[in-house]
Protein backbone atom coordinates (compact mmCIF):
# COMPACT_ATOMS: atom_id res chain seq x y z
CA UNK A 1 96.17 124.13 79.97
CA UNK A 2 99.08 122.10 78.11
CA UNK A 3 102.30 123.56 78.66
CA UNK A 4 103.90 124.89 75.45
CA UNK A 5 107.77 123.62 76.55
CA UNK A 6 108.10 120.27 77.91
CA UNK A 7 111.01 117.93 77.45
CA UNK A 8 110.58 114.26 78.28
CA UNK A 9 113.19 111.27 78.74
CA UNK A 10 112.55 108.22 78.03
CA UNK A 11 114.31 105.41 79.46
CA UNK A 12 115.50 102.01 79.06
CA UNK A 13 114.05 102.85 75.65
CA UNK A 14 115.03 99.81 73.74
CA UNK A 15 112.62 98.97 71.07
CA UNK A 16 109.53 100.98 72.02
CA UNK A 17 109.49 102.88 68.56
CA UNK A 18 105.67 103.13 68.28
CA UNK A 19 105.06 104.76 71.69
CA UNK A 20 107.82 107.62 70.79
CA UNK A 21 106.23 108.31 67.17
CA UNK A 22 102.98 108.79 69.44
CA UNK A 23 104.61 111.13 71.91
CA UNK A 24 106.18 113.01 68.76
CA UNK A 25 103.37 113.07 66.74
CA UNK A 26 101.64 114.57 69.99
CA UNK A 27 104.41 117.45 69.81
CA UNK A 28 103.21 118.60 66.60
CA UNK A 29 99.72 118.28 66.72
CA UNK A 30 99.75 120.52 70.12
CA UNK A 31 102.48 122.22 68.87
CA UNK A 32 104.70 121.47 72.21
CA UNK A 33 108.18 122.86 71.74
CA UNK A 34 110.30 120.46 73.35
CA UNK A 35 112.43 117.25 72.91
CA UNK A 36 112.26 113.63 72.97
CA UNK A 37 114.85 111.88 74.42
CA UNK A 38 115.80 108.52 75.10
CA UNK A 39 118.19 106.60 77.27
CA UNK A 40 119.26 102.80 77.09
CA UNK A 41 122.29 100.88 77.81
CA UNK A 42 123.34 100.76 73.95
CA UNK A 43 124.21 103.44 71.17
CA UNK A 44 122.27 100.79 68.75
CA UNK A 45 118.63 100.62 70.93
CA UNK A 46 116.08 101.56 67.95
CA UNK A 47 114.48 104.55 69.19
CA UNK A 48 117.82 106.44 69.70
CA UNK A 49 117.29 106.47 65.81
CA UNK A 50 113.68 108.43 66.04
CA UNK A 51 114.24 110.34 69.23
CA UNK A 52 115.93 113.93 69.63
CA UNK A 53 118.91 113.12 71.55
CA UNK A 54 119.88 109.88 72.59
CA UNK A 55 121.92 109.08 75.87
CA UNK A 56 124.21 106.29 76.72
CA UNK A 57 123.56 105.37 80.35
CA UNK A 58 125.01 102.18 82.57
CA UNK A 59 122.75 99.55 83.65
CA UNK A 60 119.87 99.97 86.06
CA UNK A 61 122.08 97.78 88.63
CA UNK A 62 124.88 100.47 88.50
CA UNK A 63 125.55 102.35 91.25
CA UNK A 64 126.30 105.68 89.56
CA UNK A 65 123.00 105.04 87.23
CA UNK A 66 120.98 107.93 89.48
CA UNK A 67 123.64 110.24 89.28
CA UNK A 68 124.17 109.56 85.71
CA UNK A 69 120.60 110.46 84.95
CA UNK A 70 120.47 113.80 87.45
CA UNK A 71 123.38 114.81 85.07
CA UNK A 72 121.49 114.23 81.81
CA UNK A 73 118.61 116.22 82.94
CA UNK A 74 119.94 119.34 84.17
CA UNK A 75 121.98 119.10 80.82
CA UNK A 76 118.96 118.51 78.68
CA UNK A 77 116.70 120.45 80.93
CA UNK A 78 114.60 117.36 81.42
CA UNK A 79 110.70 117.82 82.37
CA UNK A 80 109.25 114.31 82.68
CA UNK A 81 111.27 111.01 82.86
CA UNK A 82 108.96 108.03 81.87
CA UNK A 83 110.89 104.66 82.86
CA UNK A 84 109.60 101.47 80.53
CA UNK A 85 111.35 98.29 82.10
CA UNK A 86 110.27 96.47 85.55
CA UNK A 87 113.68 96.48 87.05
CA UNK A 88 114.11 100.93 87.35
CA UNK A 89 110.85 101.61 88.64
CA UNK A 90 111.43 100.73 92.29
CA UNK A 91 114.72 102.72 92.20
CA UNK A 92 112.98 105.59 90.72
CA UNK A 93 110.31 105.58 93.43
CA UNK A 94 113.35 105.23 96.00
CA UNK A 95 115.08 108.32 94.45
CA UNK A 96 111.87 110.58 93.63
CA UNK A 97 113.13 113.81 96.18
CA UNK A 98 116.36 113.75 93.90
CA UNK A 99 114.59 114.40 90.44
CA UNK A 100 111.57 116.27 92.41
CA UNK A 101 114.36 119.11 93.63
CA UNK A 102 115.53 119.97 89.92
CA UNK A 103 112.28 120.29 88.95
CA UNK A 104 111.71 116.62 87.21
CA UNK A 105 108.50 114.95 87.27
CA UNK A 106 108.30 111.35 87.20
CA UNK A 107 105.82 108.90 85.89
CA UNK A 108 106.70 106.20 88.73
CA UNK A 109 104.22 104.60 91.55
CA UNK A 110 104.83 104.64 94.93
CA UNK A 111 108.40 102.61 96.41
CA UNK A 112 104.95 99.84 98.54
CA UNK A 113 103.19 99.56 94.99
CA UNK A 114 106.44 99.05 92.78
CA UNK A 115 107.37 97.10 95.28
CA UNK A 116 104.11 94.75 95.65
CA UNK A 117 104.65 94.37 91.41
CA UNK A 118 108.45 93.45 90.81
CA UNK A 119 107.31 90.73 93.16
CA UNK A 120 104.44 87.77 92.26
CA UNK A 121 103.97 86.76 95.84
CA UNK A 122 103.61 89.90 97.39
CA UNK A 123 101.36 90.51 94.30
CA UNK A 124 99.87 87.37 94.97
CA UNK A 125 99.16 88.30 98.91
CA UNK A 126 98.04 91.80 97.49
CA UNK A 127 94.96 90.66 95.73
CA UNK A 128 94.90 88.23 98.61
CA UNK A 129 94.59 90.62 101.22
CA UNK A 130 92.12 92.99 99.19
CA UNK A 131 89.60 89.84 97.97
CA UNK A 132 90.74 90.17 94.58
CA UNK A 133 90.58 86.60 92.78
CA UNK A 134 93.72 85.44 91.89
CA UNK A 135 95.31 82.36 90.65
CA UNK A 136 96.12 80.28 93.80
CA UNK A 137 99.90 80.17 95.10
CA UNK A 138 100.79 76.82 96.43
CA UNK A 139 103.27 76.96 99.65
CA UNK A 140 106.00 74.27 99.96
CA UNK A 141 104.03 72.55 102.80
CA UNK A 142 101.28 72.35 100.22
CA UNK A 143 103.08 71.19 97.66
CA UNK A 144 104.90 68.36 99.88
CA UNK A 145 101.61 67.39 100.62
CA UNK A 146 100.87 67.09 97.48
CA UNK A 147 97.63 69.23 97.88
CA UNK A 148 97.04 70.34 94.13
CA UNK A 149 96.04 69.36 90.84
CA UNK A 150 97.54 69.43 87.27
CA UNK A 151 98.13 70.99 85.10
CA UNK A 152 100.03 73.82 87.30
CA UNK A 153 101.90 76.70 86.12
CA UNK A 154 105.52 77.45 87.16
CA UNK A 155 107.19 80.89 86.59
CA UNK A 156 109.77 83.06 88.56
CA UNK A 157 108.36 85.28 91.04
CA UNK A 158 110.70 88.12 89.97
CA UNK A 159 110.52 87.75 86.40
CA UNK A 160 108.80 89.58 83.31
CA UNK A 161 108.05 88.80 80.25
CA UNK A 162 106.79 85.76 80.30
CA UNK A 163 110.39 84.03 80.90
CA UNK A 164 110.43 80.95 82.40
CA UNK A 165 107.13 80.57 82.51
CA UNK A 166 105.91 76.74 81.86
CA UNK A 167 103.08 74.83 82.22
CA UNK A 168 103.32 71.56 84.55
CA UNK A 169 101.35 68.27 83.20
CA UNK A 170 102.44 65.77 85.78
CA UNK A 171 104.87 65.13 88.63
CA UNK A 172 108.28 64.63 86.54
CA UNK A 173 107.92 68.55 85.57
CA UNK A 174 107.40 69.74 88.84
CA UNK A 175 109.79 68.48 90.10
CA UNK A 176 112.09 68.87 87.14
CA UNK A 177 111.06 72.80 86.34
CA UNK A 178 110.88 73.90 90.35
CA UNK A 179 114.35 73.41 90.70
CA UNK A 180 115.08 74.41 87.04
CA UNK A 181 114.04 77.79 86.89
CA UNK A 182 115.33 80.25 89.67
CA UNK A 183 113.11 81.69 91.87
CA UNK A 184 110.23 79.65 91.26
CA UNK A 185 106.67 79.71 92.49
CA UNK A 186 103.58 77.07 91.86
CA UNK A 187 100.43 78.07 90.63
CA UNK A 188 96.67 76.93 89.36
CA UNK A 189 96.60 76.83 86.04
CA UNK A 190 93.65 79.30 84.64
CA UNK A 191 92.42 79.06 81.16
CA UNK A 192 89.88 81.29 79.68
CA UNK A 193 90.57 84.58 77.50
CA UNK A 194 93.69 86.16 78.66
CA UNK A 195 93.54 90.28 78.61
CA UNK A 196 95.70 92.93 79.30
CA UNK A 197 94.26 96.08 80.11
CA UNK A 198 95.72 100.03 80.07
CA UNK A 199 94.54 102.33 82.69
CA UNK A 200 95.50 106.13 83.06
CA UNK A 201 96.06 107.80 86.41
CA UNK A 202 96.58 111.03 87.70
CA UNK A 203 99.04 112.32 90.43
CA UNK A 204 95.65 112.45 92.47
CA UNK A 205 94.68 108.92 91.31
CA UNK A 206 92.03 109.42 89.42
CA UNK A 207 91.14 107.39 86.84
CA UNK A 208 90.60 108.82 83.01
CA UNK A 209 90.57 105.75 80.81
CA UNK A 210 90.53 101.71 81.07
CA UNK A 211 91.16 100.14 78.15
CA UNK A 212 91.29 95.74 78.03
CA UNK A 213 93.09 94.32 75.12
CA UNK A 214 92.21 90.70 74.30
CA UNK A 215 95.47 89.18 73.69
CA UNK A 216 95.38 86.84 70.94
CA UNK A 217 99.20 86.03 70.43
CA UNK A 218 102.19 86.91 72.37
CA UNK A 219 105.74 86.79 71.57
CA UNK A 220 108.77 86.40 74.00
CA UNK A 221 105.74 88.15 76.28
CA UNK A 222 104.68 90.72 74.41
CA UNK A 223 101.65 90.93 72.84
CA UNK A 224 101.76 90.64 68.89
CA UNK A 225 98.32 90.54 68.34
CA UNK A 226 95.55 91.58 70.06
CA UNK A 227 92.20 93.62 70.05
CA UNK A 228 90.17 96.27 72.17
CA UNK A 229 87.02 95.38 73.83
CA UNK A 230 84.68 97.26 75.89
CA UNK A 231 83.81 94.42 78.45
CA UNK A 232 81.74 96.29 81.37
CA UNK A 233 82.90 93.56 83.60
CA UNK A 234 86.67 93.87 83.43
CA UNK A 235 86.18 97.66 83.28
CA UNK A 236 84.40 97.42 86.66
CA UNK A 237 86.93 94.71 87.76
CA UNK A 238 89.84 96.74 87.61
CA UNK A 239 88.31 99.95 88.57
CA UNK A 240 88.00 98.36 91.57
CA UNK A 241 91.44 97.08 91.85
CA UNK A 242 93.66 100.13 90.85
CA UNK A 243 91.36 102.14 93.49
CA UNK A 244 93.33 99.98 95.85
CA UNK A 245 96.42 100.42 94.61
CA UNK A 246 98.83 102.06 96.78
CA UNK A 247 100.01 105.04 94.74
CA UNK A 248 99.27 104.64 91.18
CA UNK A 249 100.24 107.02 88.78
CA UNK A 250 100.53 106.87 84.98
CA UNK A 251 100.24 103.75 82.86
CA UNK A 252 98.93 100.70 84.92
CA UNK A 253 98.81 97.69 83.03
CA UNK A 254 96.90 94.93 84.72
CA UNK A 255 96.74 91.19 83.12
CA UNK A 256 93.75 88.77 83.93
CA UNK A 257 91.93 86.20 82.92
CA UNK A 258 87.90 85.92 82.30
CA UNK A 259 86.69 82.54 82.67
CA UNK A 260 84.01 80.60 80.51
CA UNK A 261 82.01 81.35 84.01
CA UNK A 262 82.42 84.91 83.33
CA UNK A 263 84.83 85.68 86.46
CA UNK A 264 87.28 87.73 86.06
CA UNK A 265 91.21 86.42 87.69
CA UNK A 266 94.16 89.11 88.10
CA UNK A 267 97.57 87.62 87.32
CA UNK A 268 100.05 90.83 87.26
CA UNK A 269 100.23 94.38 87.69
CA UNK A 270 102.57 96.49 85.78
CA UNK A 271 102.60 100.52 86.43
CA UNK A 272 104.13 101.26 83.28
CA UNK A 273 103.57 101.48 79.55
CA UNK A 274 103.09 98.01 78.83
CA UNK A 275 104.48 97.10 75.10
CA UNK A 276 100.52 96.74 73.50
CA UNK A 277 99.99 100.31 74.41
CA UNK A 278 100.20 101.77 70.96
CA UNK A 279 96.91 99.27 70.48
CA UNK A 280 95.10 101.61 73.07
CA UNK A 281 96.65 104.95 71.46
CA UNK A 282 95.92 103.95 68.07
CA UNK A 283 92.21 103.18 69.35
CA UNK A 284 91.98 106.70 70.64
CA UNK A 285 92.85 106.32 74.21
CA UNK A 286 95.17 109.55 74.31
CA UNK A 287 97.59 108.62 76.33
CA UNK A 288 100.34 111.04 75.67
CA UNK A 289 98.18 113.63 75.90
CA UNK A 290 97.29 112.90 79.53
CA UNK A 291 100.84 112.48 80.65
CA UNK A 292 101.11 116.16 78.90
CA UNK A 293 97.86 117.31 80.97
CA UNK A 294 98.56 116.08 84.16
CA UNK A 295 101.93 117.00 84.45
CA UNK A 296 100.86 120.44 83.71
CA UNK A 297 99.22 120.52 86.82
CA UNK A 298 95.67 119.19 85.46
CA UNK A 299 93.71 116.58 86.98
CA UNK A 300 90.89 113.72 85.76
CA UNK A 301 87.94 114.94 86.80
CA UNK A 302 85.75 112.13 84.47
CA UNK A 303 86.42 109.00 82.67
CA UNK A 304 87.05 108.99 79.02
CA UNK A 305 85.80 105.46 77.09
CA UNK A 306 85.50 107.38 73.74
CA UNK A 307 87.95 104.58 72.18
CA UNK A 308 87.02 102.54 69.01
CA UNK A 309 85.72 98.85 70.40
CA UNK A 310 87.49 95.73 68.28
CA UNK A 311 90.47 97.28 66.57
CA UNK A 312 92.94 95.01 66.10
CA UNK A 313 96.97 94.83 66.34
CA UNK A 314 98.71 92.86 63.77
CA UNK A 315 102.65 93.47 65.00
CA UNK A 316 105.27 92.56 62.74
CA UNK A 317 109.10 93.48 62.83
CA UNK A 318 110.49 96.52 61.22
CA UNK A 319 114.29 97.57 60.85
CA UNK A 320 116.48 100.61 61.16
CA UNK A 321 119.19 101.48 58.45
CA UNK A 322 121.89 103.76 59.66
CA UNK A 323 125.62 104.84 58.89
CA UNK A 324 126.41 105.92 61.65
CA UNK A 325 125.10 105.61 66.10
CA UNK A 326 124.66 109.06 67.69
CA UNK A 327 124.97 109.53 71.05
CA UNK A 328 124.24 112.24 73.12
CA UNK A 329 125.90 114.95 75.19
């Protein structure tokens, strides 16, 4: 049973306009009385324009940024705080007993799985260590050797979206872009058909949807086009890798590849709304309803694949005209 009151906070909201309209729209089809909120570093981030009340918060690096955020929701008698950046969701997982004690749920993973995804070589030795394929990581000693072949793929092991990510044609870039770009680490190159799929997960980690996205173009990282498919294989693929997943809960986006050989290569996880989501919503994976449902206690007791097959995502840009920046309280 949905609980008729329920404010959630959404942070490091930046520009995720479509997945608030969802969570809105949600509100008054259920007829939920409650609030969305949103809080970012700026008074200009987009969705401060569409959400309820909009807070002004420092950066994720800031040491009061916890403190900062208890204040905001025993002020705006928070429910459910959904982060939807890479760099807050290990800090949230630190600092769950804080929000826990005023009664504020969060949709974070575990500290050991956040922690195993803000990092590509411990994601790497994840999938390792469970037999999940995985592009191979080359080691210095390996790469000294010169024990690989091009093209290779360079990209930050801390990074996201897609920056400084570059494909490597010959020795000149290697060694050119491995000193280049901080933090790097040397890949295999995979090519095939590149998809990012959305999985749902209760507090109890079970599973209620899996929905792959066939990305078709991205842009600075983000998907701007792309389109649902029901492929049995990936849906079996990463059933069997977010069962192994140290403490999943919520959104868990997982990128692979498939090859022309049909197998199926995992390249990231991210456990949070990933910025194609509204693709899966739109398709009728329900997504703010389940974050609704299971933090009203309620649990996934079966699957749900009822979501329309080959819908397609065109993104384009859209603008906000305002007089005036509100902030909140």
């Amino acid at each position: 049973m949905l609980d008729n009151k329920m404010n959630i906070l959404f942070t490091s909201s930046g520009r995720r306009m479509s997945l608030l309209r969802d969570f809105k729209e949600l509100f008054v089809q259920k007829k939920i009385n409650g609030k969305i909120m949103t809080a970012d570093l700026r008074a200009t981030a987009p969705t401060a324009f569409i959400s309820d009340t909009h807070f002004i918060v420092p950066r994720v690096t800031d040491h009061n940024y916890i403190m900062e955020l208890l204040r905001i929701c025993q002020l705006g008698d928070v429910d459910i705080i959904i982060p939807l950046i890479d760099t807050e969701l290990v800090i949230f997982s630190e600092n769950r007993h804080v929000f826990e004690e005023i009664g504020v749920k969060l949709l974070v993973s575990s500290k050991e799985l956040n922690e195993i995804a803000s990092d590509k070589t411990k994601t790497y030795k994840f999938f390792q260590d469970k037999s999940i394929p995985t592009p191979k990581v080359y080691s210095d000693d390996e790469l000294h050797k010169k024990q690989y072949e091009f093209p290779l793929l360079i990209k930050p092991f801390d990074g996201s979206s897609s920056k400084g990510v570059v494909k490597i044609n010959n020795e000149k870039e290697l060694y050119f872009f491995k000193d280049y770009i901080p933090n790097a680490m040397v890949q295999e190159y995979v090519v095939g058909q590149e998809y990012t799929v959305d999985v749902m997960v209760d507090f109890n980690g079970n599973i209620r949807t899996i929905v792959p996205r066939l990305r078709l173009e991205t842009r600075a990282g983000e998907v701007s086009k792309g389109v649902t498919k029901k492929d049995d294989e990936i849906i079996t693929a990463v059933q069997h890798v977010v069962k192994v997943l140290p403490g999943a809960v919520g959104c868990i986006t997982l990128q692979c590849f498939k090859k022309e050989n049909g197998d199926i290569t995992f390249i990231e996880i991210n456990p949070r709304f990933g910025g194609g989501i509204p693709l899966s919503i739109e398709a009728g994976a329900n997504f703010p309803l389940w974050v609704i449902e299971m933090c009203s206690g309620e649990t996934f007791a079966e699957c749900d694949y009822n979501w329309r097959e080959n819908l397609t995502m065109l993104r384009y840009d859209e603008a906000v005209f305002t007089e005036s920046i509100r902030h909140g309280y």
